[in-house]
Structure formats: structure tokens, C-alpha cells
C-alpha atoms as a PDB file:
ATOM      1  CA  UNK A   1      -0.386  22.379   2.379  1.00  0.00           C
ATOM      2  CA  UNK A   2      -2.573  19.269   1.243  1.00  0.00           C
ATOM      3  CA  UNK A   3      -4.427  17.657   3.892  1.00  0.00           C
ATOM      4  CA  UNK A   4      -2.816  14.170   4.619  1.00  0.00           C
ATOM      5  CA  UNK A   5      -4.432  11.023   3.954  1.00  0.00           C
ATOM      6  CA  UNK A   6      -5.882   8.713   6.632  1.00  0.00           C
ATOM      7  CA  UNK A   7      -4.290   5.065   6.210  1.00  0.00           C
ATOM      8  CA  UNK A   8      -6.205   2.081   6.411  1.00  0.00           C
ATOM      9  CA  UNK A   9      -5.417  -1.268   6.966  1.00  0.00           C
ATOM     10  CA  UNK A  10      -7.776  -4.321   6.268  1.00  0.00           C
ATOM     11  CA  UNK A  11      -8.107  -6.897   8.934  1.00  0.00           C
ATOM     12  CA  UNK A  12      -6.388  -9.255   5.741  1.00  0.00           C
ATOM     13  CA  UNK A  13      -3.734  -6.935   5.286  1.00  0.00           C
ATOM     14  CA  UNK A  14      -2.440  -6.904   8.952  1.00  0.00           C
ATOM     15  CA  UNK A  15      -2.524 -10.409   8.603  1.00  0.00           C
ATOM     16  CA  UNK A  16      -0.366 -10.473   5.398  1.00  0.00           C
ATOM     17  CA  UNK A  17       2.097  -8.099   7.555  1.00  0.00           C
ATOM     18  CA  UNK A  18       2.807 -11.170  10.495  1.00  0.00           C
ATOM     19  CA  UNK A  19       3.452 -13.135   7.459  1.00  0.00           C
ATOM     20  CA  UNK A  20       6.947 -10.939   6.255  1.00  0.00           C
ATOM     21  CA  UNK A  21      10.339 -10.804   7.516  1.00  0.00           C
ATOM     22  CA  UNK A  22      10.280  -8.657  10.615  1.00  0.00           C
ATOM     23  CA  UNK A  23      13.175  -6.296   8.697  1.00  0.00           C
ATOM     24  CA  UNK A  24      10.430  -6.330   6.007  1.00  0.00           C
ATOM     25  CA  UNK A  25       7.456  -5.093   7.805  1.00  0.00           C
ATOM     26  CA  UNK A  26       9.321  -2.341   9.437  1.00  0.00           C
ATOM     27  CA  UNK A  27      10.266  -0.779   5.565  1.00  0.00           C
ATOM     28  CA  UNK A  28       6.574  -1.913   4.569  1.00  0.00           C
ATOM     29  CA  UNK A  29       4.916   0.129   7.451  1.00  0.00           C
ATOM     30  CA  UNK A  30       7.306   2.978   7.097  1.00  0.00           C
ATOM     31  CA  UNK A  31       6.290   3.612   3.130  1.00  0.00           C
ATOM     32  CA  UNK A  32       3.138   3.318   3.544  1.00  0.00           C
ATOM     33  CA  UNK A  33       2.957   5.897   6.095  1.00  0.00           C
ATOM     34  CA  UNK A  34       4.883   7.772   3.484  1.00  0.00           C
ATOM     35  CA  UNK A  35       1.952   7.554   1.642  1.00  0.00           C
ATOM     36  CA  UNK A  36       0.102   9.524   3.979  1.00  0.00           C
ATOM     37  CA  UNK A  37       1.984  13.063   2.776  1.00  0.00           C
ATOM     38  CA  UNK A  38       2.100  11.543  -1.150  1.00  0.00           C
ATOM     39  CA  UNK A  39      -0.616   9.200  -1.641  1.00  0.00           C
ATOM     40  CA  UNK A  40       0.906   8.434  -5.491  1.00  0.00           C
ATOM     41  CA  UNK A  41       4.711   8.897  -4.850  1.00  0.00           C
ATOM     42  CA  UNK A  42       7.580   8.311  -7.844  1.00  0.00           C
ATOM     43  CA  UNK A  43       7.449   5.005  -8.887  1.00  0.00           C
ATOM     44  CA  UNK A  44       3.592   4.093  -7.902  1.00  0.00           C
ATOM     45  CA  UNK A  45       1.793   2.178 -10.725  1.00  0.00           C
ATOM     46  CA  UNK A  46      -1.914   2.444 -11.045  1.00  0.00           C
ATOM     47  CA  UNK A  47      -3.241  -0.644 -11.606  1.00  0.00           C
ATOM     48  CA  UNK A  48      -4.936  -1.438 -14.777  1.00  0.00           C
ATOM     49  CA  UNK A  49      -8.723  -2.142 -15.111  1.00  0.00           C
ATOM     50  CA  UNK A  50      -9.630  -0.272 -11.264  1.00  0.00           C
ATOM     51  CA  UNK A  51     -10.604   3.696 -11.016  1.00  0.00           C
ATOM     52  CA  UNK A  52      -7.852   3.988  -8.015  1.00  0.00           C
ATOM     53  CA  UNK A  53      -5.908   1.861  -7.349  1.00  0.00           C
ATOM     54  CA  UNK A  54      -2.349   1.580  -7.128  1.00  0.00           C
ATOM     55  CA  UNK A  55       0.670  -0.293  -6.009  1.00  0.00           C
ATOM     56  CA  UNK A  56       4.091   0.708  -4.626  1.00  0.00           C
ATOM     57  CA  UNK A  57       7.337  -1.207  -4.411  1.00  0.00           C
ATOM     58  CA  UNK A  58       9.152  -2.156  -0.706  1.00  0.00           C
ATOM     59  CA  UNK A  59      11.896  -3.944  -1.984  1.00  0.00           C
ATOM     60  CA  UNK A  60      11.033  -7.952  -2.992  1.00  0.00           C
ATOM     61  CA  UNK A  61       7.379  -6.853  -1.509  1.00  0.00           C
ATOM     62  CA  UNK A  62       4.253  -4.987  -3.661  1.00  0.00           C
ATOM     63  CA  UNK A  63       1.926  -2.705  -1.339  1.00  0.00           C
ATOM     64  CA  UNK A  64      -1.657  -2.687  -2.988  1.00  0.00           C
ATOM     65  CA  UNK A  65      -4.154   0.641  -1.878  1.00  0.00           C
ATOM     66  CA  UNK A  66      -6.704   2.198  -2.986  1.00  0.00           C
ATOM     67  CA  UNK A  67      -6.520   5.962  -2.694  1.00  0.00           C
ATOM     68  CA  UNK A  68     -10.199   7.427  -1.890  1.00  0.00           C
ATOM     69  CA  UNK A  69      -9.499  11.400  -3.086  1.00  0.00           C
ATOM     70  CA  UNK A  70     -12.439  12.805  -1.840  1.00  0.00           C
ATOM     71  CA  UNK A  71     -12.610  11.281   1.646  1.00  0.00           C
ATOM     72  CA  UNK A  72      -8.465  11.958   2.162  1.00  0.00           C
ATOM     73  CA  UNK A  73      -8.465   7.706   2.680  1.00  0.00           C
ATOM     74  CA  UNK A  74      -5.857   5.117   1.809  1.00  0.00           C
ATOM     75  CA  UNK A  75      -7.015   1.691   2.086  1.00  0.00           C
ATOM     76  CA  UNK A  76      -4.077  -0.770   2.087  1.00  0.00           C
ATOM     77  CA  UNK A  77      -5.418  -4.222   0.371  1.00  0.00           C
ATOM     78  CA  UNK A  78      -2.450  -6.352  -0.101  1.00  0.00           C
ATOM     79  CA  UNK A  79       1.224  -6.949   1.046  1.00  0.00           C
ATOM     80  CA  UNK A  80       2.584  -9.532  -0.391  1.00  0.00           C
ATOM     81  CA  UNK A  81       5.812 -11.123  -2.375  1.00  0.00           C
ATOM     82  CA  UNK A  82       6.385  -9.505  -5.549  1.00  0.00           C
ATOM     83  CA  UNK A  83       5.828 -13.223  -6.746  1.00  0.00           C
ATOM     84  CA  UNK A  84       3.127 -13.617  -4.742  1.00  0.00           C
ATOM     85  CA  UNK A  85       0.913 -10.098  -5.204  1.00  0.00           C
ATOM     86  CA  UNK A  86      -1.265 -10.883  -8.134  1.00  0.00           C
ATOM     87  CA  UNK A  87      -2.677 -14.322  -7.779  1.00  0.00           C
ATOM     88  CA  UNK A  88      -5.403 -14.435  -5.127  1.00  0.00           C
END
């Protein structure tokens, strides 16, 4: 069995969490410990122009991560609104 990854959550991404739906940050925290036994499950995208990193649908929401192979680490960068997600 693989080793599971260690998750990660930036100080800015905890804050993103207070700002969701409480039903919402219940399914947000629940996939991305999911991530933890699959850090690329079916229907992650990698993100185009970065080395690793990826995002993962919760509903209306987009998780952004970076998955660090070689130290078993996923770094969780961004919740936000799917409309939200890609402007900073």
C-alpha cells in the first residue's frame, strides 16, 4: 500500500473555508481528505503552466493543491467559487 499524503492547509486557505456555506465546507474538508489515499483522483485537472498542481471539483466550489511526490505533501492553496477560483 502507498504511503498517504500529509494535507496542508495555508493560513489563506482556512480563511477561504469560514468564507463557504457551512454544508459546503463539510463536503470541501471531506474530499480533500480524500485526497490523502488518492492525491490525483478521477476527475482532477492539472493545471496548465505549474509542474504540480491540480484542482478538484466540490460541487459549485474548485479545491486548488499542489501535490509534493517526493515529500508525500498536499498543500491546499485555494477554495473558492467555481466563479471565483481563477482571478486573484
Amino acid at each position: 500500500m502507498m504511503e498517504r499524503f500529509k494535507i496542508q492547509w495555508r493560513n489563506s486557505t482556512k480563511k477561504d473555508l469560514r468564507n463557504l456555506p457551512r454544508q459546503e465546507v463539510a463536503r470541501v474538508v471531506s474530499a480533500v481528505g480524500e485526497l490523502a489515499d488518492d492525491a490525483l483522483p478521477h476527475g482532477s485537472q492539472k493545471l496548465s503552466g505549474s509542474e504540480r498542481t491540480y484542482r478538484i471539483r466540490v460541487g459549485d466550489y474548485r479545491v486548488i493543491y499542489e501535490v509534493f511526490a517526493e515529500s508525500r505533501i498536499i498543500e491546499v492553496q485555494r477554495v473558492r467559487h467555481r466563479k471565483d477560483v481563477y482571478r486573484e
